[in-house]
Protein backbone atom coordinates (compact mmCIF):
# COMPACT_ATOMS: atom_id res chain seq x y z
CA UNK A 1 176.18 108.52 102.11
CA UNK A 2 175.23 107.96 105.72
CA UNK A 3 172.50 105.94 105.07
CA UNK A 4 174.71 103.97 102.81
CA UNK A 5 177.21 103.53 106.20
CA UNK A 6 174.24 102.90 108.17
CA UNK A 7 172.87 100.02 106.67
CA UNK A 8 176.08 98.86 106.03
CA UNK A 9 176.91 98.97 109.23
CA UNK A 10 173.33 97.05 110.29
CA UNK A 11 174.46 94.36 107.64
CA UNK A 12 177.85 93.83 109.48
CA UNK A 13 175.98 93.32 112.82
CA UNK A 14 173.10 91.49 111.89
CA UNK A 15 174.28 87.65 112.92
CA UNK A 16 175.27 89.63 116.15
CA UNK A 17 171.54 89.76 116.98
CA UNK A 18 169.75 86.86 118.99
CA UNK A 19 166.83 85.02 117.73
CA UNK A 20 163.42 86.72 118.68
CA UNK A 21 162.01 82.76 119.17
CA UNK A 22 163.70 82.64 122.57
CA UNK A 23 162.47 86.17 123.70
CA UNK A 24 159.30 85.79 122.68
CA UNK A 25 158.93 82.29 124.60
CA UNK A 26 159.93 83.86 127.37
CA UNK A 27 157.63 86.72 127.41
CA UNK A 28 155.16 84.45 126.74
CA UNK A 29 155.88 82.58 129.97
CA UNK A 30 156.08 85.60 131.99
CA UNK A 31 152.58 86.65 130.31
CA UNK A 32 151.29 83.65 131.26
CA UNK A 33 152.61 83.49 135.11
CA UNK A 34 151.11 86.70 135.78
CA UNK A 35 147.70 85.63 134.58
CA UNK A 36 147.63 82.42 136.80
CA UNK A 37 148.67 84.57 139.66
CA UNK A 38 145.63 87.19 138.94
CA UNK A 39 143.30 84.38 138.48
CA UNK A 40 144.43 82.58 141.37
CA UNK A 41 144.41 86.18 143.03
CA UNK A 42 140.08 86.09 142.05
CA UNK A 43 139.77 82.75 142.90
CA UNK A 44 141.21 83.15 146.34
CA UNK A 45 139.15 86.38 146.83
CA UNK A 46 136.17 84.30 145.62
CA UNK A 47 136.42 81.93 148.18
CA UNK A 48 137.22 84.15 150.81
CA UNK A 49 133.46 85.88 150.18
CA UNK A 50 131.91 82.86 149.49
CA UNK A 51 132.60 81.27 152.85
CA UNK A 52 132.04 84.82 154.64
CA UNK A 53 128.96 85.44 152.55
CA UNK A 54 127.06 82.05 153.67
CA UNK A 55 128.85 81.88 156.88
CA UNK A 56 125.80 82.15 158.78
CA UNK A 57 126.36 84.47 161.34
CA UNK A 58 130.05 82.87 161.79
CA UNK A 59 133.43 83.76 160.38
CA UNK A 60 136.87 82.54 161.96
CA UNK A 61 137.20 78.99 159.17
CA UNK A 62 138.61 75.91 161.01
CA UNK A 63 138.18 72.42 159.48
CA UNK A 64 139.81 68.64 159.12
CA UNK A 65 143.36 68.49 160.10
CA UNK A 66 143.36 66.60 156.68
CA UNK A 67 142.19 69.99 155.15
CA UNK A 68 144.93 72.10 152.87
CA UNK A 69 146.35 75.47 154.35
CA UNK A 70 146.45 78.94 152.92
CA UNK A 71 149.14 78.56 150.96
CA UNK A 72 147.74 75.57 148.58
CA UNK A 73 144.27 77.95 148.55
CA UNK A 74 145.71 80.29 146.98
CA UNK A 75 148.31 78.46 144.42
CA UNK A 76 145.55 77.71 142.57
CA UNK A 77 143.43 74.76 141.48
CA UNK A 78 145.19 71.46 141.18
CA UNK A 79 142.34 69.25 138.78
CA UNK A 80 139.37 69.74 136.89
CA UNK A 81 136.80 69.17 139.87
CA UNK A 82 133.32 68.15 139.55
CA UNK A 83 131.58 68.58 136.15
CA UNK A 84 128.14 68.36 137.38
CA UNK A 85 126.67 69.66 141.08
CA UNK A 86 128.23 70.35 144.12
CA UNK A 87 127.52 70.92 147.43
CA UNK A 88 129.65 72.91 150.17
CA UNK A 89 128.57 72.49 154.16
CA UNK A 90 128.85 75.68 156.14
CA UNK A 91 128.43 74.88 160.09
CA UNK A 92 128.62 78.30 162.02
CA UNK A 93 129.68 77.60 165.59
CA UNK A 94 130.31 79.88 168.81
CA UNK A 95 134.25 78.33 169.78
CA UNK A 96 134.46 80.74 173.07
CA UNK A 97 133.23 78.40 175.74
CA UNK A 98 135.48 75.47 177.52
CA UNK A 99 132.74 72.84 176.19
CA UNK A 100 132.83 71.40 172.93
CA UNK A 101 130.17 73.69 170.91
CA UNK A 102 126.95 72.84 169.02
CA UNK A 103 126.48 74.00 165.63
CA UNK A 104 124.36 77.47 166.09
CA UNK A 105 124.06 77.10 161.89
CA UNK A 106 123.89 73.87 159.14
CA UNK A 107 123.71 75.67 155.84
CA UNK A 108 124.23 73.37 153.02
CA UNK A 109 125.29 75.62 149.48
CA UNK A 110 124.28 73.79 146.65
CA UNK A 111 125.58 74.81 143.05
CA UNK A 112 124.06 73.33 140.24
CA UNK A 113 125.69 72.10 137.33
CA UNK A 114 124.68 74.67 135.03
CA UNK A 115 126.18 77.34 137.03
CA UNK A 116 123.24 79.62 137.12
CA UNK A 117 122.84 80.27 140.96
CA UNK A 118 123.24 79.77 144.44
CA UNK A 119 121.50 77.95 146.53
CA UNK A 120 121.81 77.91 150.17
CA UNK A 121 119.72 75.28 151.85
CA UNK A 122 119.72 76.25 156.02
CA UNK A 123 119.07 72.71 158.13
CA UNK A 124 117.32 73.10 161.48
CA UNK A 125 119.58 72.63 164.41
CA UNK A 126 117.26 71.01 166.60
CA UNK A 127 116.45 68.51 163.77
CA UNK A 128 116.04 65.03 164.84
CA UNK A 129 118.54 62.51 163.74
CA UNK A 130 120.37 59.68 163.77
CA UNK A 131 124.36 60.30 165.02
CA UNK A 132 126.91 57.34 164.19
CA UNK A 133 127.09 56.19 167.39
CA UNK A 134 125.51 58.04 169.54
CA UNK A 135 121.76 57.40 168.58
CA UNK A 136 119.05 59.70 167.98
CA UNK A 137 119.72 63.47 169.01
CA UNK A 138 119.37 66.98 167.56
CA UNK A 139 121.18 67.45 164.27
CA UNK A 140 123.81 70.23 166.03
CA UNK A 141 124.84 67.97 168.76
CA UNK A 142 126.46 66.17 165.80
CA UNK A 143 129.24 68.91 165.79
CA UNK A 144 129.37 68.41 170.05
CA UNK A 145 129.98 64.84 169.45
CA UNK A 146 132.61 64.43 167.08
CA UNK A 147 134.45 67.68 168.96
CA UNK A 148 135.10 65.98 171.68
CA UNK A 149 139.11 65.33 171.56
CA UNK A 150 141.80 63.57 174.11
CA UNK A 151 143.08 67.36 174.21
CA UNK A 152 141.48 70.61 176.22
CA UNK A 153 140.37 72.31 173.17
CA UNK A 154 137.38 70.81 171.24
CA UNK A 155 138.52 69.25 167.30
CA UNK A 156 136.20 71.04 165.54
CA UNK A 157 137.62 69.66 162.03
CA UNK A 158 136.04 65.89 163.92
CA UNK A 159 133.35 67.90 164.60
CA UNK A 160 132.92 68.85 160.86
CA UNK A 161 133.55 65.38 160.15
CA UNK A 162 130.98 63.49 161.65
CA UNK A 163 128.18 66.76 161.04
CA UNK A 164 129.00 66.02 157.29
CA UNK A 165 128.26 62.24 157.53
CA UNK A 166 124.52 63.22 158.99
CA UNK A 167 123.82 65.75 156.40
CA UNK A 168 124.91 63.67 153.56
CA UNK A 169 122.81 61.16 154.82
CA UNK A 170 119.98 63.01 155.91
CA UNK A 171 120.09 64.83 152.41
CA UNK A 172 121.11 62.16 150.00
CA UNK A 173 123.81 63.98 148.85
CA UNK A 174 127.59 63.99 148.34
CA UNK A 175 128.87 66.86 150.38
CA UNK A 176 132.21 67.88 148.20
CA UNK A 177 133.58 70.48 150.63
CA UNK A 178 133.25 72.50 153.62
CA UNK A 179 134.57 74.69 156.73
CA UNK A 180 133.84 75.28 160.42
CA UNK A 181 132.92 78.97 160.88
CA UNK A 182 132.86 81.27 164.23
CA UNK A 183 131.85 85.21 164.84
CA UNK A 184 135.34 87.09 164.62
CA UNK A 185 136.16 87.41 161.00
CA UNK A 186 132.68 87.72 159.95
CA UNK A 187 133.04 91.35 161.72
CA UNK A 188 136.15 92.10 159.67
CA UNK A 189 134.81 91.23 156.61
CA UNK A 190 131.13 92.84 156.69
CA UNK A 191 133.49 95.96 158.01
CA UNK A 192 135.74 95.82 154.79
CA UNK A 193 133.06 96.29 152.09
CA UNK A 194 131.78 99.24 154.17
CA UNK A 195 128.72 97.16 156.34
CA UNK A 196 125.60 96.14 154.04
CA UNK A 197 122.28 96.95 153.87
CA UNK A 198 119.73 94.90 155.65
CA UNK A 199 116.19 94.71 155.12
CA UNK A 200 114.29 92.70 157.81
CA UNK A 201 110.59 91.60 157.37
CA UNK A 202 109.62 91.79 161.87
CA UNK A 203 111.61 93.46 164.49
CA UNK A 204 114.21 91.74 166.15
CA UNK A 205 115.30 92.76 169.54
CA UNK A 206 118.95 91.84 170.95
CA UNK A 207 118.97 90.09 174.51
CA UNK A 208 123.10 90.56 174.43
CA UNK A 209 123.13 94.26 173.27
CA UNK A 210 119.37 95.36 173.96
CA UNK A 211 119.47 96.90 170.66
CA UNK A 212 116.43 96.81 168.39
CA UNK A 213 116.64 95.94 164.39
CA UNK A 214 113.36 97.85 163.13
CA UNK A 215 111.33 96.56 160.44
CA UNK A 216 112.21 97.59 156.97
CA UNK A 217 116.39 98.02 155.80
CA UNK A 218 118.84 99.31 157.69
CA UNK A 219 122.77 99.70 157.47
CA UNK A 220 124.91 97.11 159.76
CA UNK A 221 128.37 97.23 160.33
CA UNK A 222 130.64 93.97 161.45
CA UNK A 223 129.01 94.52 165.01
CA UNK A 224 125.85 94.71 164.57
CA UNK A 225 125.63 92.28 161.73
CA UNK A 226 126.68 89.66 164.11
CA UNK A 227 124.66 90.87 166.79
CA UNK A 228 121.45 90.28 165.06
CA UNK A 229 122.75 86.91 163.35
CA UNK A 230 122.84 85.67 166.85
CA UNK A 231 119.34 86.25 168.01
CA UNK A 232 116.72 83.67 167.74
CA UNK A 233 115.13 83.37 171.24
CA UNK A 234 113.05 87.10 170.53
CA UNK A 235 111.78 85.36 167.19
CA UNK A 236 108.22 83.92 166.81
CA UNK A 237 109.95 80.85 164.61
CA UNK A 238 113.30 80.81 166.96
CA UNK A 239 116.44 79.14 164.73
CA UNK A 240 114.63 78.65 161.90
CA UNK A 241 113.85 82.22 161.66
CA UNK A 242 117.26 83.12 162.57
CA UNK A 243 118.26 81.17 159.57
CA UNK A 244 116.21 83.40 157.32
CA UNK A 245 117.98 86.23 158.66
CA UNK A 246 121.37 84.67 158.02
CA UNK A 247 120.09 83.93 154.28
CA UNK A 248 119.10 87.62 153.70
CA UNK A 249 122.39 88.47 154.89
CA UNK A 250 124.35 86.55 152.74
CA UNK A 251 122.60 87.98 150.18
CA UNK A 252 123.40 91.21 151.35
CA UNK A 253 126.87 90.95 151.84
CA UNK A 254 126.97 89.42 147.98
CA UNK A 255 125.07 92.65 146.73
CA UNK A 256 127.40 94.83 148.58
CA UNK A 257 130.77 92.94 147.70
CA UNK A 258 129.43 93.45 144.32
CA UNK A 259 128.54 97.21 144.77
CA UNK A 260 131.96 98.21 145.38
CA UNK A 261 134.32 95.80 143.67
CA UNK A 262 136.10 93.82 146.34
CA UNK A 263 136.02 90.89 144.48
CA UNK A 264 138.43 92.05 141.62
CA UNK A 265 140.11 94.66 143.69
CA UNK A 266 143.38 92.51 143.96
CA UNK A 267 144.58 95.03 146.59
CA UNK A 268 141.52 94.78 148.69
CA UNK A 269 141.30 90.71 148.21
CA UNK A 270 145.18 90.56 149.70
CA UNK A 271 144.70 92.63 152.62
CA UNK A 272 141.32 90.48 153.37
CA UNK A 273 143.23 86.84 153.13
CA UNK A 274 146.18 88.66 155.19
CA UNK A 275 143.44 89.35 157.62
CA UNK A 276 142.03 85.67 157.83
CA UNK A 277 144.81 83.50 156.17
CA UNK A 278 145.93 82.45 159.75
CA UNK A 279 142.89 81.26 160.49
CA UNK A 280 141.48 80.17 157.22
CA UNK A 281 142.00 75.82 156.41
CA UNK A 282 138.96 74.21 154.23
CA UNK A 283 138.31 70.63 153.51
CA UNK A 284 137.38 68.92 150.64
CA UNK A 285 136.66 65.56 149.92
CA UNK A 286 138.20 65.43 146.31
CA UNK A 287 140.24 67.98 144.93
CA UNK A 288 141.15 71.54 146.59
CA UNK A 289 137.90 73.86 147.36
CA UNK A 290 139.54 75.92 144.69
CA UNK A 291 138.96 72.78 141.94
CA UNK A 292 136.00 72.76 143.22
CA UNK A 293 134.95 76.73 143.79
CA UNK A 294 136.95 77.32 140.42
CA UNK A 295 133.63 76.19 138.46
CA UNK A 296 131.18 78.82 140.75
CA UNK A 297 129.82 81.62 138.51
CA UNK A 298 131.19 85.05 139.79
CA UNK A 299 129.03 86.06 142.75
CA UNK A 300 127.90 89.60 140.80
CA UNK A 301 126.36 87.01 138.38
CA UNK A 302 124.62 84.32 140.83
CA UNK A 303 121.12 84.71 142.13
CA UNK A 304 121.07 83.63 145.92
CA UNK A 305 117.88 81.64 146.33
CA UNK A 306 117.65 81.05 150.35
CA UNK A 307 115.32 77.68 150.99
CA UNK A 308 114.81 75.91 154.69
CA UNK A 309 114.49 72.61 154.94
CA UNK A 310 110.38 72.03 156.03
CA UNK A 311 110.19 70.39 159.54
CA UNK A 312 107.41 69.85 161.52
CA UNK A 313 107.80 69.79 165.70
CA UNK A 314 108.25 65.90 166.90
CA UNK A 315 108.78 66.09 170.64
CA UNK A 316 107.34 69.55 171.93
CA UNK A 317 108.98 69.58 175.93
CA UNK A 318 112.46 69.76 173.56
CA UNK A 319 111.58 71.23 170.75
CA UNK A 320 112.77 68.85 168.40
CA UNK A 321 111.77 68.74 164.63
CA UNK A 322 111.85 66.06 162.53
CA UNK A 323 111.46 66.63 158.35
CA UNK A 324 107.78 67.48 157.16
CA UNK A 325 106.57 63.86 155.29
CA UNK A 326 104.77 66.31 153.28
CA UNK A 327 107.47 69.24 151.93
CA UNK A 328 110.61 67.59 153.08
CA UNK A 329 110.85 64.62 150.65
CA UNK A 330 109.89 66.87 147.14
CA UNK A 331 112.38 69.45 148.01
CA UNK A 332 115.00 66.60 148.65
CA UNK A 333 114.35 64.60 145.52
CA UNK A 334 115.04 67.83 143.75
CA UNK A 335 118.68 68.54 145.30
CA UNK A 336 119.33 65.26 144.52
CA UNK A 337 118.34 65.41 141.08
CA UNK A 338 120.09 68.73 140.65
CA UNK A 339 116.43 70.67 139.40
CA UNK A 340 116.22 73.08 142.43
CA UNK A 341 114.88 75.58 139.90
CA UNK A 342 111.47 74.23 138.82
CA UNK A 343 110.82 72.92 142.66
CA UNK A 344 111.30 77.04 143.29
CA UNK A 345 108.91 77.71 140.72
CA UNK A 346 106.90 75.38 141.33
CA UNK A 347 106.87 76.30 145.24
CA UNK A 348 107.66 80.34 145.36
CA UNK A 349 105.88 80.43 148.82
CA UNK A 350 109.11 77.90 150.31
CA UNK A 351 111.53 81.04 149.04
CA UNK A 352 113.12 83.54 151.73
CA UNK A 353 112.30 86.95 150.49
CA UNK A 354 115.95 88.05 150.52
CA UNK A 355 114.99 91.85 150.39
């Protein structure tokens, strides 16, 4: 008898009910918001330790006034981006000083089109080139150059500007995005996945802390990583061996990011972009760096292959450099053409050891 009144009772309430279409649209949505904001979440972190990763000794991210701020980074890609390869421009710069600064670092990540790897590509600074009008100087007075505002402190997003117009001609190759990087934040983000390990192929030996970096690996904290990405006067091969050190540290800093999970620790990825975000503006010549980053593999996945651009000494009293006619043209061609891989395997000896 009760179950009699009970369904009874259902059958009296039944057009009472709502329609489950409605509901389950609406979960639907809500399912769907709160995997755009996790992916958007990874994305953000992404970028956050892909500019800190290949940063060069550098970390603080300044670029072109027409660059987007934090907020549109991390809302989330806008278009598709680039189907085939791109190419981001890292320019590590000491901002302390009154004058405008040079670029210390010209580090030119190249991602090809099948996704497989990264490539980071460091440009001598004391490269000789031509500068939009201001003739022929090194390649890092480029950054000096185009700093140089009406205000007191230097436009380093000008600066950018007119470095990016000398690579991509220099290079041959469309440089889709970019930032302006200096020491502080590099310290706070080496410090947040616990320091990395370092494994150094010579000694170097610090003329601003006196501290030595022994042959073999090591552990480096924020500090002392940016202590020893500064050095290049104590080094038999001077910037150019300063940008091997930079390489294996990028490297480093990907194993380690890896190692403990930052990237897809949404916790950890908020307090790091709470840490930076003031600072943190990126430029892109079509699309948002996140269109564009959106298509990188995930870091834990990419093999960083660290390549220098060959260069032979020009002008000796100022140590200028100008591309070797016999390297410098082959491993050009093959950026261009987007077939890094078979120019590394075909030239293993041009690869940084990276461990």
């Amino acid at each position: 008898m009760i179950e009699d009144d009970l369904r009874a009772a259902f059958a009296r309430h039944e057009p009472l009910t709502p329609a489950t279409g409605p509901l389950r649209a609406a979960i639907d949505r809500l399912a769907a918001v709160r995997r755009r904001r996790r992916r958007r979440t990874a994305l953000g972190g992404a970028t956050l330790a892909l500019l800190a990763v290949t940063g060069l000794g550098s970390a603080q991210v300044i670029t072109s006034a027409q660059a987007p701020g934090q907020a549109e980074l991390l809302a989330g890609p806008t278009g598709g981006g680039p189907a085939g390869a791109m190419n981001l421009l890292l320019l590590g710069v000491d901002s302390s000083g009154p004058q405008p600064p040079m670029a210390d670092s010209i580090l030119l990540v190249h991602v090809p089109a099948d996704r497989s790897r990264l490539y980071l590509l460091s440009i001598p600074r004391d490269l000789k080139v031509a500068v939009p009008g201001h003739g022929s100087d090194k390649i890092n007075a480029a950054f000096a150059f185009g700093s140089r505002g009406a205000g007191r402190q230097p436009d380093l997003g000008a600066g950018y500007r007119l470095t990016s117009q000398v690579v991509a001609r220099l290079t041959g190759v469309r440089v889709d995005a970019g930032a302006v990087l200096t020491y502080p934040v590099l310290r706070k983000v080496t410090d947040a996945v616990g320091g990395v390990e370092l494994c150094l192929p010579t000694e170097v030996r610090s003329i601003h802390t006196g501290r030595t970096y022994p042959v073999g690996c090591q552990h480096l904290d924020g500090a002392a990583s940016v202590d020893l990405l500064r050095q290049r006067r104590t080094l038999a091969g001077d910037s150019q061996d300063r940008d091997r050190n930079a390489q294996r540290f990028a490297a480093a800093l990907v194993r380690r990011a890896d190692e403990r999970g930052v990237l897809h620790d949404p916790v950890r990825v908020s307090r790091l972009a709470a840490d930076i975000g003031p600072h943190l503006t990126l430029s892109s010549a079509g699309g948002s760096l996140l269109d564009l980053l959106a298509l990188v593999p995930r870091l834990k996945s990419a093999e960083v292959v660290g390549l220098n651009l060959p260069a032979v000494p020009v002008d000796a009293p100022s140590h200028r450099y100008e591309p070797d006619p016999a390297a410098a043209p082959e491993l050009l061609a093959a950026l261009r053409e987007d077939r890094l891989a078979a120019w590394v395997a075909a030239h293993p000896e041009r690869v940084t050891g990276l461990r």
